[in-house]
N, C-alpha and C. Protein backbone atom coordinates (compact mmCIF):
# COMPACT_ATOMS: atom_id res chain seq x y z
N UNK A 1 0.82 -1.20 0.00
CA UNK A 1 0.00 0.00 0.00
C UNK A 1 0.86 1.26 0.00
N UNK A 2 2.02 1.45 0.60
CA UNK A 2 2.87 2.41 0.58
C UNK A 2 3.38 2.49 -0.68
N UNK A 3 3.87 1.51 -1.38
CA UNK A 3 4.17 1.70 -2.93
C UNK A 3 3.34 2.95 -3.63
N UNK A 4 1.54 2.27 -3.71
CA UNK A 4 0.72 2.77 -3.87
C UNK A 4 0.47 4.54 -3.37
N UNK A 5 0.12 4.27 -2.50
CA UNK A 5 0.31 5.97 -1.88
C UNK A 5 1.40 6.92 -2.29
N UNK A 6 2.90 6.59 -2.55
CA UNK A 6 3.67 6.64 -3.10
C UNK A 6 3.16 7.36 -4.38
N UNK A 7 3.15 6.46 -5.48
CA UNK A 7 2.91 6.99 -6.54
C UNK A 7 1.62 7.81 -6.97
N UNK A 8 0.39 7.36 -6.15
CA UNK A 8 -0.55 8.44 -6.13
C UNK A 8 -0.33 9.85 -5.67
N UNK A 9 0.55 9.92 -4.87
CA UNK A 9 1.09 11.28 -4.87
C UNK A 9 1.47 11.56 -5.26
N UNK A 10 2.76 10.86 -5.72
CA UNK A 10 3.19 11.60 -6.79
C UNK A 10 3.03 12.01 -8.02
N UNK A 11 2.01 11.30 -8.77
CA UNK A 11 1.22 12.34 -9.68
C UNK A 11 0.36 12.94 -9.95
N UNK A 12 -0.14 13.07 -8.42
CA UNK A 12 -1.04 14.31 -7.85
C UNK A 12 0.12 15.53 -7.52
N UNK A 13 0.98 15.09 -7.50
CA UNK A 13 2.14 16.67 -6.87
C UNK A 13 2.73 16.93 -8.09
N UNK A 14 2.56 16.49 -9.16
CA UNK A 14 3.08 16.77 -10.44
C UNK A 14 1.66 16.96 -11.82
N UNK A 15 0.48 17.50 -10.89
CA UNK A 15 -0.44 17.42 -11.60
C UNK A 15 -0.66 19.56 -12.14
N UNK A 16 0.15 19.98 -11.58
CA UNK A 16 -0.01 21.71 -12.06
C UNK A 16 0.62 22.48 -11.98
N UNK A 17 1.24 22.14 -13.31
CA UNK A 17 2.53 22.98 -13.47
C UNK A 17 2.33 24.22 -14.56
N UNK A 18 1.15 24.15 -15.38
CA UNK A 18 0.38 24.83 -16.48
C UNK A 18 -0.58 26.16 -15.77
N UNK A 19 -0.77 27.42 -16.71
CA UNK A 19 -1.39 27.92 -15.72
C UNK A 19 -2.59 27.96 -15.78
N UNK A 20 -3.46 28.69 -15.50
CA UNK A 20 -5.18 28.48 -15.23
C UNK A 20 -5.24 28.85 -16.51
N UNK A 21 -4.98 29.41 -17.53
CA UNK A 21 -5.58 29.07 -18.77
C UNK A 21 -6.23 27.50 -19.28
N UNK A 22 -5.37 26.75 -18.73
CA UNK A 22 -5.56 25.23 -19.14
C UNK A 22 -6.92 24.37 -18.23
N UNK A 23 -7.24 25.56 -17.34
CA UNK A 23 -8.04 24.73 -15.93
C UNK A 23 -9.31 24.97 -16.50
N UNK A 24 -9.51 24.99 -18.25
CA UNK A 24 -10.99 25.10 -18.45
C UNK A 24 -11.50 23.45 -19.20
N UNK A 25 -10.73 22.85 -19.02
CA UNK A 25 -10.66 21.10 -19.51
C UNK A 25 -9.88 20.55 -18.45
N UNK A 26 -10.13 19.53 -17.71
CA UNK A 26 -9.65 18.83 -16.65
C UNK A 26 -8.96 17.99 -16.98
N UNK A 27 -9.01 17.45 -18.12
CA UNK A 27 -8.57 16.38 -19.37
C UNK A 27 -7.42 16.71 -19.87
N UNK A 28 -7.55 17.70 -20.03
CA UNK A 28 -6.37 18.79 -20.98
C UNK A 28 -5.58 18.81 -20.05
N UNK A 29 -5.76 19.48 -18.93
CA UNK A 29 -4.89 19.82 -17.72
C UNK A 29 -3.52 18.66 -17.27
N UNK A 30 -4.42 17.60 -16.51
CA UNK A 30 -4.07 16.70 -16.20
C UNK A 30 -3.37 16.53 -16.50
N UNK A 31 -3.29 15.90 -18.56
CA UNK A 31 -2.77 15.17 -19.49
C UNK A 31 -1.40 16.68 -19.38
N UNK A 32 -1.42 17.35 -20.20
CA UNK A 32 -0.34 19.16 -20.29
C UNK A 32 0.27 18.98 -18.90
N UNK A 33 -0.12 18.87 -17.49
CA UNK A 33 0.49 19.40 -16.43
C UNK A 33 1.38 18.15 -16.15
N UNK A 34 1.11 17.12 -15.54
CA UNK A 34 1.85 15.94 -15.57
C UNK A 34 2.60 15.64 -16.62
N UNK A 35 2.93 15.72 -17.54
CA UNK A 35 3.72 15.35 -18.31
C UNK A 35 5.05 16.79 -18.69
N UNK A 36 4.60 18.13 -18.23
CA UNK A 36 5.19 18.86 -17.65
C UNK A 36 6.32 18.67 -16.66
N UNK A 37 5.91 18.74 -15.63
CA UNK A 37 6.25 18.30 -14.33
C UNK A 37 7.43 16.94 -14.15
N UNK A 38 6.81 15.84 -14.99
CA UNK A 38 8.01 14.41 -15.07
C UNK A 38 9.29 15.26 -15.37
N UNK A 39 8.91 15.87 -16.84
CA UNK A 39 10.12 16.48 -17.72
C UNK A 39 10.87 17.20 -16.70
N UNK A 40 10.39 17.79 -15.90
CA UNK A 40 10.93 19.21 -15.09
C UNK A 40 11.54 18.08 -14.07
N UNK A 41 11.10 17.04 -13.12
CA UNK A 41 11.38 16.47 -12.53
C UNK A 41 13.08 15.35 -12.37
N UNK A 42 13.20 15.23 -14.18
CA UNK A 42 14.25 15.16 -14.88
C UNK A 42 15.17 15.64 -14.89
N UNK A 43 14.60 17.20 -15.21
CA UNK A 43 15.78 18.25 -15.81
C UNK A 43 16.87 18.58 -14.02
N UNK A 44 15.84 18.08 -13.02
CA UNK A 44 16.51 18.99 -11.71
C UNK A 44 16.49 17.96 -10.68
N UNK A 45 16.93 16.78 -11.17
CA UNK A 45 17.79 15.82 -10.13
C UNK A 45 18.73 16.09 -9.47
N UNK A 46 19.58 16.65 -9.89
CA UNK A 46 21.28 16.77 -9.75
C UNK A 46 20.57 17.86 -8.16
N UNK A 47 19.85 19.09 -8.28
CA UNK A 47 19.40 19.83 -7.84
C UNK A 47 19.07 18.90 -6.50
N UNK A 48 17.89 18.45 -6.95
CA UNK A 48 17.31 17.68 -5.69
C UNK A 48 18.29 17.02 -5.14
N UNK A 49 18.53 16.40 -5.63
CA UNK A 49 19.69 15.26 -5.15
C UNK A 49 20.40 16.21 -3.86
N UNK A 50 20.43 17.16 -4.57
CA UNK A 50 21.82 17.95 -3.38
C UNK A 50 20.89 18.73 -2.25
N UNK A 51 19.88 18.97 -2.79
CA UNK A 51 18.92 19.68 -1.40
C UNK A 51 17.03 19.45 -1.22
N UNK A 52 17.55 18.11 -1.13
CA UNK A 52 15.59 17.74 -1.33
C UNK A 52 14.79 19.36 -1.06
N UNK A 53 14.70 19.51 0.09
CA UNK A 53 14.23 21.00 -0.11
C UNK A 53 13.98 21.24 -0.88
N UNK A 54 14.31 21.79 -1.86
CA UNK A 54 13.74 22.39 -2.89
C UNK A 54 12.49 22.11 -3.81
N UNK A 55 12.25 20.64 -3.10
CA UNK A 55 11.25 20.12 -3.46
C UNK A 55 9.80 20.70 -3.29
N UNK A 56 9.83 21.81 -2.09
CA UNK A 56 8.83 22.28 -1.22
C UNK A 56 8.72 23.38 -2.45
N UNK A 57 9.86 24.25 -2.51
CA UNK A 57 9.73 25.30 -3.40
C UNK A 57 8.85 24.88 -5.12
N UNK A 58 9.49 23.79 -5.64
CA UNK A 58 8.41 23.13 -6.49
C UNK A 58 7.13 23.05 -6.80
N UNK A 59 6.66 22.45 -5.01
CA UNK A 59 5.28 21.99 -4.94
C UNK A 59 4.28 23.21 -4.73
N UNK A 60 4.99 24.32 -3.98
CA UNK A 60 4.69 25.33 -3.40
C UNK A 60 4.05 26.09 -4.70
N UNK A 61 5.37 26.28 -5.83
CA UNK A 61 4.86 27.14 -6.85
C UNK A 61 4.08 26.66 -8.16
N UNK A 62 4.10 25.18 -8.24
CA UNK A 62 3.57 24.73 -9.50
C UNK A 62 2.39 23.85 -8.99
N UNK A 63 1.93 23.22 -7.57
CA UNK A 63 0.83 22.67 -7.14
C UNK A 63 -0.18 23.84 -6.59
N UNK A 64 0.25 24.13 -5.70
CA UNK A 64 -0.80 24.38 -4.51
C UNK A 64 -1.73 25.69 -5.38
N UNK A 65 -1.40 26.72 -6.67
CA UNK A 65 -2.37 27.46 -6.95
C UNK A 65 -3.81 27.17 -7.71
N UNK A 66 -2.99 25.74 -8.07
CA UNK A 66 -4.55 24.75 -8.57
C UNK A 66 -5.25 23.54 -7.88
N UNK A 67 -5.17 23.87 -6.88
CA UNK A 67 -5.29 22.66 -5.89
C UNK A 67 -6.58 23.66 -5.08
N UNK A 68 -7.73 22.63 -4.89
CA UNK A 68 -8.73 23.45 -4.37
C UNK A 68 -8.73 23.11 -2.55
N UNK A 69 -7.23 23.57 -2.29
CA UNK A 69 -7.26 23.48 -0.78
C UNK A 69 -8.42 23.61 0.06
N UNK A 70 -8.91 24.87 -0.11
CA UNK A 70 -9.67 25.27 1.25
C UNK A 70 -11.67 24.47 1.21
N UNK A 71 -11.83 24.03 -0.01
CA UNK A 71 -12.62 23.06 -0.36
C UNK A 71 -12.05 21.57 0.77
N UNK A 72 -10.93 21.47 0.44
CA UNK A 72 -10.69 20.05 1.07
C UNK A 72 -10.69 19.91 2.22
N UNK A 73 -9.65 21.02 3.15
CA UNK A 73 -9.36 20.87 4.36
C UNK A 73 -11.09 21.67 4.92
N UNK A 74 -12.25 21.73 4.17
CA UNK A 74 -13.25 22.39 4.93
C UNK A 74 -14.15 20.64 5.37
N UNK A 75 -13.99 20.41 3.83
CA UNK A 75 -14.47 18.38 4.22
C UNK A 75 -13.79 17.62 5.08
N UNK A 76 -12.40 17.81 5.43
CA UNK A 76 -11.55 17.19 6.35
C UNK A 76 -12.03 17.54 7.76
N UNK A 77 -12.51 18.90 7.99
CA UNK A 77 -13.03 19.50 9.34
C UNK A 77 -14.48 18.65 9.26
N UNK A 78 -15.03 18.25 8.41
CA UNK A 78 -16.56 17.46 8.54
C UNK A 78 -17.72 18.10 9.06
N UNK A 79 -18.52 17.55 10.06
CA UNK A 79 -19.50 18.14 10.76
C UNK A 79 -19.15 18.74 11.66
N UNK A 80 -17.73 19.26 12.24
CA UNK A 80 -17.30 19.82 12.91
C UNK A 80 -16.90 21.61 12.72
N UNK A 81 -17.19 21.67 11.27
CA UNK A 81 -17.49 22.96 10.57
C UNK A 81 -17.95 23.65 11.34
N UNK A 82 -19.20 23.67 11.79
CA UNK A 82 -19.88 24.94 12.42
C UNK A 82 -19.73 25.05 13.84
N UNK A 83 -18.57 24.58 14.48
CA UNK A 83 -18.41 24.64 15.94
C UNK A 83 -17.23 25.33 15.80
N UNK A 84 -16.20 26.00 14.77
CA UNK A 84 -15.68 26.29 14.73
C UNK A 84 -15.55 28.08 14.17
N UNK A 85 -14.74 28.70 14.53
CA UNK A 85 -14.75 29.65 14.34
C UNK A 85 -14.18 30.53 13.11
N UNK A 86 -14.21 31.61 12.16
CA UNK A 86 -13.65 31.87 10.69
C UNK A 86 -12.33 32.16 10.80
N UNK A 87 -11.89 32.64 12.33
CA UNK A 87 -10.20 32.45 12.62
C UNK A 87 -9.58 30.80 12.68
N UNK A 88 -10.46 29.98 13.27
CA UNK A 88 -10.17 28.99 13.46
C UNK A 88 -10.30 28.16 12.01
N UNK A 89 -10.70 28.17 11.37
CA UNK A 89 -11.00 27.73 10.06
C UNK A 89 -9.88 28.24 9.08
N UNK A 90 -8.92 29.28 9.13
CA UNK A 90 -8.20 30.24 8.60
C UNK A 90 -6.87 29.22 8.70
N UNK A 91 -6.68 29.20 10.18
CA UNK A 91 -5.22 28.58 10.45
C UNK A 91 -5.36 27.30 10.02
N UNK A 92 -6.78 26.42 10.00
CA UNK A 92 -6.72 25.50 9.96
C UNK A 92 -5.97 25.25 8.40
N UNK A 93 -6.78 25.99 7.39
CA UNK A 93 -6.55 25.50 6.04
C UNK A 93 -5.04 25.79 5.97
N UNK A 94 -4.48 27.13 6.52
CA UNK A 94 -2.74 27.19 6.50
C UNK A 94 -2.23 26.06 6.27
N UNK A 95 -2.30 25.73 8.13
CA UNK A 95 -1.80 24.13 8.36
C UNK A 95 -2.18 22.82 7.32
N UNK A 96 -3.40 22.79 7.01
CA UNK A 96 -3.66 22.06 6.26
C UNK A 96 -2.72 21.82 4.67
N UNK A 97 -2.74 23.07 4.37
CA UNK A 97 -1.60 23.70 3.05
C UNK A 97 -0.37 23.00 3.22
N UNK A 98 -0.04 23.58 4.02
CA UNK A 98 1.82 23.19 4.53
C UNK A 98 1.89 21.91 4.71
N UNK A 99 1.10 20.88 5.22
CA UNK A 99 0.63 19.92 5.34
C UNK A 99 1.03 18.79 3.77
N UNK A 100 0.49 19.56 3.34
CA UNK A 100 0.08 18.93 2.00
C UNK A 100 1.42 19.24 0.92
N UNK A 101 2.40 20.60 1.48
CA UNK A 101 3.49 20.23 0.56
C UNK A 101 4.81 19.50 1.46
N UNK A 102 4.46 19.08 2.88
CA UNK A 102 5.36 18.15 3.24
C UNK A 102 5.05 16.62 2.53
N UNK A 103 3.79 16.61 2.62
CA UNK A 103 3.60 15.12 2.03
C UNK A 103 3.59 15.16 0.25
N UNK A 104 3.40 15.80 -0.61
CA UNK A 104 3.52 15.56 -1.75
C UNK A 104 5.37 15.63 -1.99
N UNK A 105 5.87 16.94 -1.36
CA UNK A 105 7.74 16.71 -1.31
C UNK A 105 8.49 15.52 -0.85
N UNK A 106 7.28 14.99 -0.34
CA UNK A 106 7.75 13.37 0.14
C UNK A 106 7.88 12.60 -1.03
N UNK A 107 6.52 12.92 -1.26
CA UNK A 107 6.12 12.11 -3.08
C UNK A 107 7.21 12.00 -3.89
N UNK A 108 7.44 13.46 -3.73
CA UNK A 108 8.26 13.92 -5.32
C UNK A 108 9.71 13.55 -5.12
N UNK A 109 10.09 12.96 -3.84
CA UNK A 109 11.76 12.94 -3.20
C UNK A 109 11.94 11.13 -4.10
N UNK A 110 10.41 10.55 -3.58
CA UNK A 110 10.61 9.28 -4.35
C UNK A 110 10.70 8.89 -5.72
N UNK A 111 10.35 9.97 -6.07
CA UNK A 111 10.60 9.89 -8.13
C UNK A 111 12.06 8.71 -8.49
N UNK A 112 11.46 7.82 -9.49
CA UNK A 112 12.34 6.96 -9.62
C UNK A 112 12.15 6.54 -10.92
N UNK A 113 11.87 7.52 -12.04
CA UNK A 113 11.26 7.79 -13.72
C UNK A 113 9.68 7.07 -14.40
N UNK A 114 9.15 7.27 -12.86
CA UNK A 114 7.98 6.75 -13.01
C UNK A 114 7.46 7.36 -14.52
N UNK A 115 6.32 6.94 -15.30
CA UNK A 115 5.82 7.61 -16.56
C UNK A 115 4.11 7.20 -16.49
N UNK A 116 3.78 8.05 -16.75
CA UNK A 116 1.83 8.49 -16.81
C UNK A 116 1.38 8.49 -17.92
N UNK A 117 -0.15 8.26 -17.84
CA UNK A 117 -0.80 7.76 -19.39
C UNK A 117 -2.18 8.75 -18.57
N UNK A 118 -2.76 9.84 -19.01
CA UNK A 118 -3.61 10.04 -18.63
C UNK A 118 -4.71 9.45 -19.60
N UNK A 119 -5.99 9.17 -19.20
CA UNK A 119 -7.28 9.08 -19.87
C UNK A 119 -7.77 9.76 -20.50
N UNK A 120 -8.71 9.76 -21.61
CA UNK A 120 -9.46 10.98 -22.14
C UNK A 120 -10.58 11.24 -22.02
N UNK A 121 -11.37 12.17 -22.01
CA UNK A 121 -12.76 12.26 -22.06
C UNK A 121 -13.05 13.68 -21.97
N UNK A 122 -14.28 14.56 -22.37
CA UNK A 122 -14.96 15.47 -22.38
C UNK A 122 -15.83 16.02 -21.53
N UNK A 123 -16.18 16.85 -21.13
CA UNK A 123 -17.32 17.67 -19.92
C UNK A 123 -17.89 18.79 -21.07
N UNK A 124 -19.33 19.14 -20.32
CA UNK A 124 -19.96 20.11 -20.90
C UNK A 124 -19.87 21.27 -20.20
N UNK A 125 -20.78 21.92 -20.81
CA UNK A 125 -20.47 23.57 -19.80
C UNK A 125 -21.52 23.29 -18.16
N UNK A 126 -22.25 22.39 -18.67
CA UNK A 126 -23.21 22.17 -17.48
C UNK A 126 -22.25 21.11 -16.43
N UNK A 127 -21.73 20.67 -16.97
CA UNK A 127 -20.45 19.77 -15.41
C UNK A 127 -19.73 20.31 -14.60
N UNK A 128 -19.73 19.93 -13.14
CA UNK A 128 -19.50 20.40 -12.34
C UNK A 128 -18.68 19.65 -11.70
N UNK A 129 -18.48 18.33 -11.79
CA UNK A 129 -17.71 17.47 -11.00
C UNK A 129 -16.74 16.81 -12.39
N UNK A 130 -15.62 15.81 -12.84
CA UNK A 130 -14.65 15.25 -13.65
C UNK A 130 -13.92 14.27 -13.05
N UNK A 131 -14.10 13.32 -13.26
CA UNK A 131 -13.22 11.66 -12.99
C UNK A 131 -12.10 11.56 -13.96
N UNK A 132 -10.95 12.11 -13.83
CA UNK A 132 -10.06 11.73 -14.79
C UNK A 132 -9.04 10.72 -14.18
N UNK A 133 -9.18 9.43 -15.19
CA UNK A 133 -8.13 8.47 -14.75
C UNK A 133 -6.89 8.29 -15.34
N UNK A 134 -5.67 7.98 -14.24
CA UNK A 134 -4.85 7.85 -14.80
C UNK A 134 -3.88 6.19 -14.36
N UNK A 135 -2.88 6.46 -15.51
CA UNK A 135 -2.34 4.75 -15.02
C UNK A 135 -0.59 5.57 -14.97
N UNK A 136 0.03 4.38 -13.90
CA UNK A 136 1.50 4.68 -13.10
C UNK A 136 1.92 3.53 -13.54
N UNK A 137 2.90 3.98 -14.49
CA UNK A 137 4.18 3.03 -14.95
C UNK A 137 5.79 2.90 -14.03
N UNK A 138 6.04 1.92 -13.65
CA UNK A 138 7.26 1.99 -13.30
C UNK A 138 7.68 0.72 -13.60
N UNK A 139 9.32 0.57 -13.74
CA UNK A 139 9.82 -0.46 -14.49
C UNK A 139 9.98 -1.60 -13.68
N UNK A 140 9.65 -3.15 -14.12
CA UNK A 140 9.56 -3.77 -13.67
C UNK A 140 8.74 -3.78 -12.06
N UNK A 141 7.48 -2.84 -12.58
CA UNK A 141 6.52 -2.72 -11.07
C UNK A 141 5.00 -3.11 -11.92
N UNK A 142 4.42 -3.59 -11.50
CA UNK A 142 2.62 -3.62 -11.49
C UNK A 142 2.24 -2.24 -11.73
N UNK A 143 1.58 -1.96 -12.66
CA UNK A 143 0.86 -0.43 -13.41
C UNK A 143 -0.13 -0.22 -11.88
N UNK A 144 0.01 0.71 -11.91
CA UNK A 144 -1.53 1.24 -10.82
C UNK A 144 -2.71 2.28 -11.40
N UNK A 145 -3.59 1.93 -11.20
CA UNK A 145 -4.47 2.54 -11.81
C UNK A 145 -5.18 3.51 -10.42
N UNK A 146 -5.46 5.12 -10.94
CA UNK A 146 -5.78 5.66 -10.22
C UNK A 146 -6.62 6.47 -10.70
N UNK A 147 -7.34 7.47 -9.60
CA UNK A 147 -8.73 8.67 -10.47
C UNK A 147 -8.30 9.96 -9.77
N UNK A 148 -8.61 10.96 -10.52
CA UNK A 148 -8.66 12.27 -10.23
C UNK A 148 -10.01 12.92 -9.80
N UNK A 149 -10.27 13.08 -8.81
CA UNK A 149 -11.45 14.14 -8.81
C UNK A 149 -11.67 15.22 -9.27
N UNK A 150 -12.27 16.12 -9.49
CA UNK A 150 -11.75 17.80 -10.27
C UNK A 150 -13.20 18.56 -10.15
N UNK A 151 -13.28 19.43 -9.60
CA UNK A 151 -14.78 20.22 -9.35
C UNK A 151 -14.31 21.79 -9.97
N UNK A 152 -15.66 21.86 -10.55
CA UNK A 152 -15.20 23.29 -11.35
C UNK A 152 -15.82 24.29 -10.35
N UNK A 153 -15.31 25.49 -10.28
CA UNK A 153 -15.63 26.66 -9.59
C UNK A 153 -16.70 27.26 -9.82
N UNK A 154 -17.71 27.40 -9.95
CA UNK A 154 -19.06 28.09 -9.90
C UNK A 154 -18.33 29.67 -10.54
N UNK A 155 -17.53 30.13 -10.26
CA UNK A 155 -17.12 31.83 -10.62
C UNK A 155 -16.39 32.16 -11.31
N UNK A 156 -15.34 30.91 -11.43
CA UNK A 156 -14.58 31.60 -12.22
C UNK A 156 -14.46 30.77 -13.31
N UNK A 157 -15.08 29.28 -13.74
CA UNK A 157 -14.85 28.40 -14.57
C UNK A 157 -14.11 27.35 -14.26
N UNK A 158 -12.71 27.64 -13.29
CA UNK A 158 -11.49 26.71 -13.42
C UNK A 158 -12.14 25.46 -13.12
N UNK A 159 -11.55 24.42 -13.05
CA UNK A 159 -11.55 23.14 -12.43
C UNK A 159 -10.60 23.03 -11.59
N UNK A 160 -10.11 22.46 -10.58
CA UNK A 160 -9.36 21.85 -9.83
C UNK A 160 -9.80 20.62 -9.18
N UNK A 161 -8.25 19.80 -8.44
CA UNK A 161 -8.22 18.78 -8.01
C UNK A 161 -8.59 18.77 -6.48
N UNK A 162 -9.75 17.78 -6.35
CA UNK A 162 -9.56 17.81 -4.90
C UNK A 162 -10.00 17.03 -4.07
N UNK A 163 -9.96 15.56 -4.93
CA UNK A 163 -9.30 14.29 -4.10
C UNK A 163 -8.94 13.18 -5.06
N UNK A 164 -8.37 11.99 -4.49
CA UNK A 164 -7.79 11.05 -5.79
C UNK A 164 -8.37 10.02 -5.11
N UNK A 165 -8.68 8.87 -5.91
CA UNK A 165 -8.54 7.39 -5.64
C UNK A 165 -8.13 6.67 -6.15
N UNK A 166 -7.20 5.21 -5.13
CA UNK A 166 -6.47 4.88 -5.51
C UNK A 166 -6.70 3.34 -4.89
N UNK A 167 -7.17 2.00 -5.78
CA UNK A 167 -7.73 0.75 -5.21
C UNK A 167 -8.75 0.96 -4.41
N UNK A 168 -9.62 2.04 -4.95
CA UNK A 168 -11.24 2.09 -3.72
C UNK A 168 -10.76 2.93 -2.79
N UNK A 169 -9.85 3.65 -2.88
CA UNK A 169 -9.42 4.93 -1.48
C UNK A 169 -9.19 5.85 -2.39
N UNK A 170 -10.06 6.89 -0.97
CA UNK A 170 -10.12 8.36 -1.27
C UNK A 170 -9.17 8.67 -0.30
N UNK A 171 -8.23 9.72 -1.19
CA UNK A 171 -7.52 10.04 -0.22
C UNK A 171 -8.02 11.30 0.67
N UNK A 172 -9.02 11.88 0.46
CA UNK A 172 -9.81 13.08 0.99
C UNK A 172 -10.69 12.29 2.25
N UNK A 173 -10.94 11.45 2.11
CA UNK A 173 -12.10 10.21 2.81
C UNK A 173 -11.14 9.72 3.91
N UNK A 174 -9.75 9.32 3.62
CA UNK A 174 -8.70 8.77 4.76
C UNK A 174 -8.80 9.93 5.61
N UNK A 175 -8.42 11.22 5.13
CA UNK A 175 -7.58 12.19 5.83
C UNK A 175 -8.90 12.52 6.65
N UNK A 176 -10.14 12.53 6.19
CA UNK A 176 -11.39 12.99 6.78
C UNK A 176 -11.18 12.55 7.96
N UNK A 177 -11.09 10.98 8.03
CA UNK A 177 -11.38 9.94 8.91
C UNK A 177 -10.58 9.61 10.16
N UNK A 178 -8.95 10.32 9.50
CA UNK A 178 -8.08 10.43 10.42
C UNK A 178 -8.15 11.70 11.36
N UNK A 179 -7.93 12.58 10.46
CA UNK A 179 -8.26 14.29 11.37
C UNK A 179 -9.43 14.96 12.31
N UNK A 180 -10.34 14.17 11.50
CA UNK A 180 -12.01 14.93 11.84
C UNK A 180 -12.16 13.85 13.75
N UNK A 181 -11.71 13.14 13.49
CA UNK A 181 -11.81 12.37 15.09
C UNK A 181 -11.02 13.04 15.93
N UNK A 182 -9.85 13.47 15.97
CA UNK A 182 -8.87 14.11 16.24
C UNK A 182 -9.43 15.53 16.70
N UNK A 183 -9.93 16.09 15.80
CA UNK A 183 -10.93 17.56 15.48
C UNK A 183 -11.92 17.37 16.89
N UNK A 184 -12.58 16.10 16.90
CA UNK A 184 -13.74 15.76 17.99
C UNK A 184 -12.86 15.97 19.22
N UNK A 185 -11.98 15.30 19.31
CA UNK A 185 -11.28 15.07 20.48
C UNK A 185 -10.42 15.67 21.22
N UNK A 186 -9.68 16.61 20.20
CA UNK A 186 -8.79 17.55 20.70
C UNK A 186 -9.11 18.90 20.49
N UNK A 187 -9.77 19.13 19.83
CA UNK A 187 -10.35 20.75 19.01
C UNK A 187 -9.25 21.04 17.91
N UNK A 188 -10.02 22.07 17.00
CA UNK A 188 -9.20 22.13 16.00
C UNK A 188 -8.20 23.15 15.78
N UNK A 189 -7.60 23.62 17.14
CA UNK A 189 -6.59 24.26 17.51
C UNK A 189 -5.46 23.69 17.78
N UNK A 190 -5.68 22.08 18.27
CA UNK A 190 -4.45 21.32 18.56
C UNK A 190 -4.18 20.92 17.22
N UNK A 191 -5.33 20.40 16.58
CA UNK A 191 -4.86 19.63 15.43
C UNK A 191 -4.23 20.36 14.49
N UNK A 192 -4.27 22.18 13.87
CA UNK A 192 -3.76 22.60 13.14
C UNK A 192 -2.53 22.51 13.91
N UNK A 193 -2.05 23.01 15.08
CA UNK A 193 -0.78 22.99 15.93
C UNK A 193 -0.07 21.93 15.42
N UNK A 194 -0.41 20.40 15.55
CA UNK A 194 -0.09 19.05 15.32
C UNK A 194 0.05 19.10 13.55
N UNK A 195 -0.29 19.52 12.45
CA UNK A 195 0.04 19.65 11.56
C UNK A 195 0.93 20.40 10.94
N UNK A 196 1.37 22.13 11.67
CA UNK A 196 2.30 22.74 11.36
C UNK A 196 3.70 22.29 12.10
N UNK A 197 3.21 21.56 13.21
CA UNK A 197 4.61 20.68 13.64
C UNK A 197 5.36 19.89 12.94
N UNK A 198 4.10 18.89 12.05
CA UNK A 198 4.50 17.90 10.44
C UNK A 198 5.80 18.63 9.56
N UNK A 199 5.34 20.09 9.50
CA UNK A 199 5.98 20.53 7.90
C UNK A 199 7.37 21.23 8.58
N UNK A 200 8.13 21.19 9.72
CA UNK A 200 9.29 21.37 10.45
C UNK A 200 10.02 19.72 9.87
N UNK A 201 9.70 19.13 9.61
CA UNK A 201 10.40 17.36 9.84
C UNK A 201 10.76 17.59 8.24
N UNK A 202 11.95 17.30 7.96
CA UNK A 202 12.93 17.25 6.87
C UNK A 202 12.26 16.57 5.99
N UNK A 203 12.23 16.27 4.23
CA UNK A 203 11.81 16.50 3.04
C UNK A 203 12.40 14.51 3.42
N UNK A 204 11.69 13.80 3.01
CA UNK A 204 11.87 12.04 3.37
C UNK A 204 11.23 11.55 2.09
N UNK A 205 11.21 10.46 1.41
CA UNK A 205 10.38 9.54 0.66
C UNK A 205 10.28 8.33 1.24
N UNK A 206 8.66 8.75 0.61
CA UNK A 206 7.73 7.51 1.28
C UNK A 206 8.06 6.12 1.64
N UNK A 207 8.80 5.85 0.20
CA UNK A 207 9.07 4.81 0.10
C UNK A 207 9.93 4.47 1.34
N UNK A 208 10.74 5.29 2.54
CA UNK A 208 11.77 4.82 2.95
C UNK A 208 11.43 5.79 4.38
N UNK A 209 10.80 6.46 4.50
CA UNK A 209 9.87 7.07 5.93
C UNK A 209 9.60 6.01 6.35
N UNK A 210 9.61 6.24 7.72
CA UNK A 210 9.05 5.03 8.67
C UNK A 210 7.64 5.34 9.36
């Protein structure tokens, strides 16, 4: 399963590298941004190699402006939404953010020339939600087959990503399941605390995190 998680991140952290011009086809995107991103991933080994770090700077500038964060980390808070306050909801999504480029820089530390085949298909102007699937090649490994979620913005048109599945897991559905109890139990002042503590711990791949 860590294999798995592995590579679902990682071509979710290599899914937007294109800019919102492209976020009016989810299809388009996907297929243009990931195959972006490998190339780039290529060109700046030597780089990484010498300061994983920089991995953050990556994820920071070519993920997180198409990534419909504050959508996700609002489903991650659950029914616990309205006990909470619009300051408290604020730091949360921060943490939540930072969160999300420790674990995709994790992703991206494991790159090992994995290669992507996105799916094709079409949406109308009336769609609001997009399943785009994709398949994970690596050599001499079992293909994995995975899905993109993608919800378009009511305002401005874009689409973005904002959860994947991967063998019947959502990864929006785990994190729900893990945090939102946490949220019950501790309030959601510890738990953002407990997440900006996460993104202090040095740039690791998955594959080799304990």
């Amino acid at each position: 399963m860590k294999k798995v998680l592995m590579s679902w991140l990682l071509v979710f952290s290599g899914l937007f590298a294109l800019p919102a011009m492209a976020a009016e086809d989810p299809y388009q995107l996907v297929d243009q941004v990931a195959q972006r991103t490998f190339d780039r991933l290529k060109q700046e080994q030597g780089e990484i190699s010498s300061n994983p770090e920089h991995l953050r700077i990556l994820v920071r500038e070519e993920m997180l402006p198409a990534v419909d964060v504050r959508f996700s980390a609002f489903r991650v808070i659950g029914n616990q939404l309205n006990k909470t306050t619009a300051e408290q909801r604020e730091e949360f999504v921060k943490a939540f953010s930072d969160y999300l480029v420790v674990t995709y820089a994790d992703a991206l530390a494991a790159y090992k020339e994995q290669t992507v085949k996105i799916g094709t298909g079409s949406v109308t102007a009336e769609d609001k939600l997009a399943t785009v699937p994709v398949t994970v090649f690596e050599p001499n490994k079992p293909e994995i087959k995975l899905e993109f979620k993608l919800r378009k913005n009511s305002r401005t048109g874009e689409w973005k990503v904002f959860d994947m599945i991967a063998e019947g897991i959502s990864l929006l559905s785990a994190k729900q399941s893990e945090l939102s109890g946490l949220i019950r139990q501790k309030g959601i002042d510890a738990v953002s605390r407990q997440l900006q503590e996460l993104t202090n711990k040095p740039v690791t791949p998955l594959e080799t995190a304990q």
